[in-house]
N, C-alpha and C. Protein backbone atom coordinates (compact mmCIF):
# COMPACT_ATOMS: atom_id res chain seq x y z
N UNK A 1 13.42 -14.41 -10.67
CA UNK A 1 12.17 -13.88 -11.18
C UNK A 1 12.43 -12.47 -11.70
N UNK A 2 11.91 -11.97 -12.69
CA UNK A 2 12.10 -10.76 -13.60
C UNK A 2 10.91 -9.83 -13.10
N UNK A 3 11.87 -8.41 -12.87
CA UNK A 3 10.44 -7.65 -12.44
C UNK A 3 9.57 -7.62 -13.05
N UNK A 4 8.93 -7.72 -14.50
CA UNK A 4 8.16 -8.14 -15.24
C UNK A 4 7.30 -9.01 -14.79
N UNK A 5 7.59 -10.19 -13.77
CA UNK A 5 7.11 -11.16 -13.42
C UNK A 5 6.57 -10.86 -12.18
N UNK A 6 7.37 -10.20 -11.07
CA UNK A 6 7.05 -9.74 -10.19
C UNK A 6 5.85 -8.47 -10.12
N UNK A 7 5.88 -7.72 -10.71
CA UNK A 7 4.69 -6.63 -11.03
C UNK A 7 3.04 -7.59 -11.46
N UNK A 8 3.52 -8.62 -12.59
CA UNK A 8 2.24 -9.26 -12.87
C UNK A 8 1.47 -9.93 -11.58
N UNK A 9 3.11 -10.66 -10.79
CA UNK A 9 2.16 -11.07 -9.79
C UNK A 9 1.52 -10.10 -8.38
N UNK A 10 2.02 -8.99 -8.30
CA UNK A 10 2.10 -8.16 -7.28
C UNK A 10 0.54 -7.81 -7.81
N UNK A 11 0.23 -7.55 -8.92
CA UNK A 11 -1.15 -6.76 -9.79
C UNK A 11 -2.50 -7.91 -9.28
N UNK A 12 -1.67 -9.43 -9.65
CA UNK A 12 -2.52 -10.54 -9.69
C UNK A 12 -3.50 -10.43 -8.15
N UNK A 13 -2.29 -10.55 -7.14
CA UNK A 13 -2.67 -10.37 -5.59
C UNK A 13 -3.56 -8.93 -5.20
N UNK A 14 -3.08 -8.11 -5.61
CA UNK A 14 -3.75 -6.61 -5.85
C UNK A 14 -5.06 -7.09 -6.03
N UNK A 15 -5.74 -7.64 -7.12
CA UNK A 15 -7.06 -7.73 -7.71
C UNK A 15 -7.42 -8.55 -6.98
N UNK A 16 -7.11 -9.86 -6.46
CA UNK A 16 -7.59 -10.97 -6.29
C UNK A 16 -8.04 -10.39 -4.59
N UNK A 17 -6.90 -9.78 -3.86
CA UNK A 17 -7.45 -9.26 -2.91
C UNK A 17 -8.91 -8.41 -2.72
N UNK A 18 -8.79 -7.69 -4.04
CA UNK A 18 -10.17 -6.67 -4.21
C UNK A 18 -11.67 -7.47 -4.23
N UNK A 19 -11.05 -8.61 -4.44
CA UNK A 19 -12.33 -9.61 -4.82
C UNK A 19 -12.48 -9.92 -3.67
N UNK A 20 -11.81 -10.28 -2.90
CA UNK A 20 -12.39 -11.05 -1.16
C UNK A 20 -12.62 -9.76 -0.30
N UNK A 21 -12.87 -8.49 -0.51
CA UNK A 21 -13.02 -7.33 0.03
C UNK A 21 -14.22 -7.23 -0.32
N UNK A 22 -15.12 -7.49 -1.66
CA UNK A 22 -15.78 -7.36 -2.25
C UNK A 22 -16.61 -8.53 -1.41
N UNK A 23 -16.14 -9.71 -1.34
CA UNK A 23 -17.40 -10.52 -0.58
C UNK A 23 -16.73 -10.28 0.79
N UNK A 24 -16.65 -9.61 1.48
CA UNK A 24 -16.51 -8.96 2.71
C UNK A 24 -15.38 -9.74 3.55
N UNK A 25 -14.36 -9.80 2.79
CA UNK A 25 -13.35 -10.44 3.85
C UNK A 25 -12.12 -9.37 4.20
N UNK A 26 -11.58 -9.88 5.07
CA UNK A 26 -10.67 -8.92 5.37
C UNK A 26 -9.26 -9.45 5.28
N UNK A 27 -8.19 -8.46 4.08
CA UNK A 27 -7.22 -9.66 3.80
C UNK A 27 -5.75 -8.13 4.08
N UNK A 28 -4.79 -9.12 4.49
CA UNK A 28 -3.68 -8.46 5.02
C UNK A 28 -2.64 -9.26 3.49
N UNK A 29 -1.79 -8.13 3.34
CA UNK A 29 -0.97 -8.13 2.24
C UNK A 29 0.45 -8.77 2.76
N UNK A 30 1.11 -9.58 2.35
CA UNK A 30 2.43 -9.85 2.82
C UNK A 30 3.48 -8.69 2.10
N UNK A 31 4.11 -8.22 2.54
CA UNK A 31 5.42 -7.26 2.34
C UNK A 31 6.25 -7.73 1.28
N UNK A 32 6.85 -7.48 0.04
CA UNK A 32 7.49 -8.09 -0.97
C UNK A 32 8.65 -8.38 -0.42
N UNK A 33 9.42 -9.83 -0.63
CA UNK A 33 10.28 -10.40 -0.16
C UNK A 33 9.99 -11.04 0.97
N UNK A 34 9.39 -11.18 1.40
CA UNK A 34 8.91 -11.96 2.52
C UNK A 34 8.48 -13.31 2.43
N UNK A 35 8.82 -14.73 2.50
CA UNK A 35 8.50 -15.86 1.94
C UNK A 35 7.12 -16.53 2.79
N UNK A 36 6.25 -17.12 1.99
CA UNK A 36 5.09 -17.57 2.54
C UNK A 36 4.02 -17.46 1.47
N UNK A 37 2.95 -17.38 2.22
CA UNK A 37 1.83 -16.86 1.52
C UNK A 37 1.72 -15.71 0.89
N UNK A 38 1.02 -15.19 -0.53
CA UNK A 38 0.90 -13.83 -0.84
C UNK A 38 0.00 -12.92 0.02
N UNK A 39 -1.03 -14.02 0.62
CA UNK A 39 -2.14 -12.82 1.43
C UNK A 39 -2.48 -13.88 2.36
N UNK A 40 -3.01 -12.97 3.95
CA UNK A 40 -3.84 -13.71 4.55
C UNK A 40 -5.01 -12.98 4.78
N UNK A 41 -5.97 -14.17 4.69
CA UNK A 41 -7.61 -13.22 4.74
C UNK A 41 -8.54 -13.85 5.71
N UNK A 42 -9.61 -13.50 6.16
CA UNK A 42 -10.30 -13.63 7.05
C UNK A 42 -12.05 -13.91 6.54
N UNK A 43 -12.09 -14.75 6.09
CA UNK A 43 -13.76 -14.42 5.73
C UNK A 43 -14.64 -14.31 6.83
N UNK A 44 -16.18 -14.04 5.91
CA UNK A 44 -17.00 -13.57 7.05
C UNK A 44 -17.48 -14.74 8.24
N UNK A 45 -17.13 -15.52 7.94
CA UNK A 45 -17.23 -16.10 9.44
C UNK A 45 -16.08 -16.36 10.52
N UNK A 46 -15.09 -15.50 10.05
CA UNK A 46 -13.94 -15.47 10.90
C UNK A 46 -13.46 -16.24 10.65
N UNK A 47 -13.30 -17.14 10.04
CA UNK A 47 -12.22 -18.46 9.89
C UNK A 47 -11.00 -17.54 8.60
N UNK A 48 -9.39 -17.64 8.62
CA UNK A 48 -8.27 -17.45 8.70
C UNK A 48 -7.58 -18.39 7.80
N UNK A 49 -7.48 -17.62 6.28
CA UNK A 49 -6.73 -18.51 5.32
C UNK A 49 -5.28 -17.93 5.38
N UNK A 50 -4.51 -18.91 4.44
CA UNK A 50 -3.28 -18.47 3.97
C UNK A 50 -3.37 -18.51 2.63
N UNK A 51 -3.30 -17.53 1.55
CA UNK A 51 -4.11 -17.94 0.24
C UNK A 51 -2.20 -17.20 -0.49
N UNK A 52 -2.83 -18.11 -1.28
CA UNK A 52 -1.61 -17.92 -2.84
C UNK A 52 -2.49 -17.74 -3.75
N UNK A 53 -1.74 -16.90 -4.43
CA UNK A 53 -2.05 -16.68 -5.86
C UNK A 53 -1.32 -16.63 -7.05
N UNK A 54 -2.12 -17.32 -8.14
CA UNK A 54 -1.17 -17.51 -9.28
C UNK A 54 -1.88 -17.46 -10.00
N UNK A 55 -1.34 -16.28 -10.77
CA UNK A 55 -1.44 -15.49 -12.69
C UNK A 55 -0.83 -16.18 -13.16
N UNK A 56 -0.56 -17.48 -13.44
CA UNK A 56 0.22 -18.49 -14.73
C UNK A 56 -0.61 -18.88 -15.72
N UNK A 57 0.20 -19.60 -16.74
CA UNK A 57 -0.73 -19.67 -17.94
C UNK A 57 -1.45 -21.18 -17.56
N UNK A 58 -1.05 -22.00 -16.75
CA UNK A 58 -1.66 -23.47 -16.58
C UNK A 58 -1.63 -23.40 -14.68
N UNK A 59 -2.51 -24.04 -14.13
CA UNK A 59 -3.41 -24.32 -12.91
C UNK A 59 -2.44 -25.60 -12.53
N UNK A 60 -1.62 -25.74 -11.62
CA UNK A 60 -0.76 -27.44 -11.31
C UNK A 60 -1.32 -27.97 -10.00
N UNK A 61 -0.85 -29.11 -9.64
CA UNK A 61 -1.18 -29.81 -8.78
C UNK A 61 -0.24 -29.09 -7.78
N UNK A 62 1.15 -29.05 -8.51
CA UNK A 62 2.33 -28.19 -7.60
C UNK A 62 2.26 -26.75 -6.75
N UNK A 63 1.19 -26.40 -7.45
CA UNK A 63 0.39 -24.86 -6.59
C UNK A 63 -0.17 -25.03 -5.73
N UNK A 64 -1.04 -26.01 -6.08
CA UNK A 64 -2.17 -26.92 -5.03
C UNK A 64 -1.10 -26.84 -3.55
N UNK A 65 -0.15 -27.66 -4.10
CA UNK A 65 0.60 -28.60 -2.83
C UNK A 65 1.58 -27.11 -2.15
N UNK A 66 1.91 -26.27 -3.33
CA UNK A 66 2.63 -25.32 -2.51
C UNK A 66 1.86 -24.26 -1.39
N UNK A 67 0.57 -24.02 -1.86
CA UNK A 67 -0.19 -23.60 -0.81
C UNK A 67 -0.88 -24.46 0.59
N UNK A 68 -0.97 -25.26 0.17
CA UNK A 68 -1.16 -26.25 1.36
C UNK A 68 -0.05 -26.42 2.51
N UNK A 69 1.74 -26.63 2.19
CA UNK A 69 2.81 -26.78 3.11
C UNK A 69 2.32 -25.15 3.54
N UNK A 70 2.50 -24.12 3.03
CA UNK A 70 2.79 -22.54 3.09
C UNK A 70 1.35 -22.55 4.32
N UNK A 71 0.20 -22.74 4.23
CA UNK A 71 -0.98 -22.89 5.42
C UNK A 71 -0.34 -23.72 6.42
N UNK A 72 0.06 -25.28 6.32
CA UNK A 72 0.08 -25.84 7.28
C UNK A 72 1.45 -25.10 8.47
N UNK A 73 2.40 -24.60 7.86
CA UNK A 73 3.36 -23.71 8.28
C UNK A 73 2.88 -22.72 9.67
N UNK A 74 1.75 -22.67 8.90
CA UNK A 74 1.35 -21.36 9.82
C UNK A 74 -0.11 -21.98 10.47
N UNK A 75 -0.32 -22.93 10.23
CA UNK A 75 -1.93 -23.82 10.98
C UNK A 75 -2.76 -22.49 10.98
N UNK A 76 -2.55 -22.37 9.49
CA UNK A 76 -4.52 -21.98 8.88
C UNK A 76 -4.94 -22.66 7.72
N UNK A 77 -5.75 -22.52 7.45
CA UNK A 77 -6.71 -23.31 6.44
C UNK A 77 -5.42 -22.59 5.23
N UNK A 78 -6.06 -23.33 3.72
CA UNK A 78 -5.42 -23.07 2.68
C UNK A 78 -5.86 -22.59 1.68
N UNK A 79 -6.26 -21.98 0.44
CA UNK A 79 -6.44 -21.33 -0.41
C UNK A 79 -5.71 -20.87 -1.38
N UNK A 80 -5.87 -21.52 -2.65
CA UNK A 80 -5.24 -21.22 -4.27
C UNK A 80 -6.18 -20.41 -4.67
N UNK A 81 -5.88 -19.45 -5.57
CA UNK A 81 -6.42 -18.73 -6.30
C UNK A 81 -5.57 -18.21 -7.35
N UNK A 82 -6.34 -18.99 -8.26
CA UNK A 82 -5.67 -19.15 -10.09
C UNK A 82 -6.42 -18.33 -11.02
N UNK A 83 -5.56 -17.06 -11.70
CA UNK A 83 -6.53 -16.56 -12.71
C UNK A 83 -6.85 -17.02 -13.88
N UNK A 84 -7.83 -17.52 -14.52
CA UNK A 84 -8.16 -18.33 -15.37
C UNK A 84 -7.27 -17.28 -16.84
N UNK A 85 -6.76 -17.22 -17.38
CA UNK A 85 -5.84 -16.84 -18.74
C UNK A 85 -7.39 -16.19 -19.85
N UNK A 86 -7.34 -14.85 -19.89
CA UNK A 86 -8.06 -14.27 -21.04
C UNK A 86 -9.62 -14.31 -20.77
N UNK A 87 -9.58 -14.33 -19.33
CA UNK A 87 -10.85 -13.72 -18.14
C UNK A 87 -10.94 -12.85 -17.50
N UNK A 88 -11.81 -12.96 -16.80
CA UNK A 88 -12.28 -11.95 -15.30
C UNK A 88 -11.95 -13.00 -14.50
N UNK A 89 -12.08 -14.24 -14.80
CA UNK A 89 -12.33 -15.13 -13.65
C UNK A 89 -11.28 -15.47 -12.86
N UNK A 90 -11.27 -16.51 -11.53
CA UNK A 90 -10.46 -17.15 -10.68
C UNK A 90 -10.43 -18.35 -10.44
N UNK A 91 -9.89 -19.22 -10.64
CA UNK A 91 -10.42 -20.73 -9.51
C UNK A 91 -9.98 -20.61 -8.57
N UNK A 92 -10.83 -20.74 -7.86
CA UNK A 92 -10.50 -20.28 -6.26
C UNK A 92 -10.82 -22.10 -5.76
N UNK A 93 -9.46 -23.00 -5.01
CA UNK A 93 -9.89 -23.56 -4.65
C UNK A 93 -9.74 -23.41 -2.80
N UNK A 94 -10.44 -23.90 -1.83
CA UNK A 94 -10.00 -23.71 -0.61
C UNK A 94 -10.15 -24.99 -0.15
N UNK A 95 -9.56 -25.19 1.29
CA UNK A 95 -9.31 -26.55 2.08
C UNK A 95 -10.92 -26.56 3.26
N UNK A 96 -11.13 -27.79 2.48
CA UNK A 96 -12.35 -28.24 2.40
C UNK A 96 -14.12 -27.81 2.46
N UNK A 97 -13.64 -27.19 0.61
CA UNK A 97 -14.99 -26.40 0.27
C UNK A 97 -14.57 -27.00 -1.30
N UNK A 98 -15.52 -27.67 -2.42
CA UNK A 98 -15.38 -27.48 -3.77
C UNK A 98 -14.81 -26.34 -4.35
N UNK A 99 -14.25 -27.04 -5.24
CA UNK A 99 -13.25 -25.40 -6.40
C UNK A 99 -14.33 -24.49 -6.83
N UNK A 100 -14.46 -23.06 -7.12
CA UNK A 100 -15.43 -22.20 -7.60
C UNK A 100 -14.91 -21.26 -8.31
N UNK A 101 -15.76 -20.28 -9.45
CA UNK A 101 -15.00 -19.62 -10.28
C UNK A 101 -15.83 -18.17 -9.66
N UNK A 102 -15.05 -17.40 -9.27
CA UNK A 102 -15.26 -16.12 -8.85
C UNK A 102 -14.75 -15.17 -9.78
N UNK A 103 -15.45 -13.76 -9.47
CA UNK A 103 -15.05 -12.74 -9.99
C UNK A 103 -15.44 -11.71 -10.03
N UNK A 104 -15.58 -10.54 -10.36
CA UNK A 104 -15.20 -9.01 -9.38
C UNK A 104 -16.87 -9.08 -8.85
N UNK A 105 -17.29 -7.90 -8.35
CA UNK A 105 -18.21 -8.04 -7.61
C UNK A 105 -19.65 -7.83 -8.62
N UNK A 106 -19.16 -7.96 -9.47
CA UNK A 106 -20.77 -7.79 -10.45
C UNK A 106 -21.42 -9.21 -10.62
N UNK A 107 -20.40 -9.81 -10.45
CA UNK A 107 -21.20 -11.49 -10.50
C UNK A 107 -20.28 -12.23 -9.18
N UNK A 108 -21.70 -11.88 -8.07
CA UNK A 108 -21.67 -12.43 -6.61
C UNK A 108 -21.39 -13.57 -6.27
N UNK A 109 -22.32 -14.46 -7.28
CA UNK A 109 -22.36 -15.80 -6.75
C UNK A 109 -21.23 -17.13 -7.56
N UNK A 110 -20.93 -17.71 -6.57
CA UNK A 110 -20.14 -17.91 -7.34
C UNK A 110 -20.36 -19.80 -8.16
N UNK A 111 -19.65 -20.24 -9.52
CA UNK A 111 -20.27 -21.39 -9.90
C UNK A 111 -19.59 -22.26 -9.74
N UNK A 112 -19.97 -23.06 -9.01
CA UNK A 112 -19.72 -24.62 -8.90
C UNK A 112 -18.75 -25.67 -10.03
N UNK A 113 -17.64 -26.01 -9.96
CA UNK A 113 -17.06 -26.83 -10.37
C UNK A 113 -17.03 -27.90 -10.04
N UNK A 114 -17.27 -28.76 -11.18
CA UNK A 114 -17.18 -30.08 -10.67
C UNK A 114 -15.79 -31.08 -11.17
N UNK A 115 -15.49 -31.77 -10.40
CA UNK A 115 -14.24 -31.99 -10.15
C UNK A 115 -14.34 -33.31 -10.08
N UNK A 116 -13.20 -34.23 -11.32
CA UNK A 116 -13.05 -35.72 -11.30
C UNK A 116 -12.10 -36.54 -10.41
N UNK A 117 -12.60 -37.15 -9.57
CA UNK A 117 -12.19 -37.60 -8.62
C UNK A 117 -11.45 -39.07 -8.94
């Protein structure tokens, strides 16, 4: 990986963290070089993700699945968070809640995706 690559994603986690601070969670940063999850966070009802994040130009199933082993590793829930390309936005999906598109704290609520099953 090219520091180029590494800075985008270090920035990606940076922001994306600011956003779950913003709806009041509390998220701990993993140390660079450290393999796992990019962040773990805590929302407000105390329940304990392992969340990844990915600034790529396309959303995979392979992100999906890499955050899911990276949670079960550590038996917490799971969480992707994908920046949508030439947005504000996120797809934030988590283990077992519908995908939603979030984003900084000026627009709270967040909208509903619907998803073909």
């Amino acid at each position: 990986m090219s520091s180029k690559e590494r800075v985008k994603g270090r920035n990606g986690q940076w922001t994306f963290s600011n956003i779950l601070n913003d709806r009041d969670w509390i998220v701990s940063n993993r140390g660079p070089g450290v393999s796992g999850e990019d962040l773990v966070a805590t929302d407000p009802d105390g329940n304990v993700w392992a969340c990844e994040v990915k600034t790529t130009k396309a959303i995979t199933t392979a992100q999906r699945d890499q955050a899911k082993a990276q949670a079960k590793e550590k038996r917490l829930r799971w969480m992707l968070a994908s920046k949508i390309e030439n947005s504000s936005f996120w797809l934030v999906q988590r283990q077992g809640f519908s995908p939603v598109l979030w984003s900084s704290k000026a627009i709270r609520n967040p909208v509903t995706c619907e998803v073909a099953k």
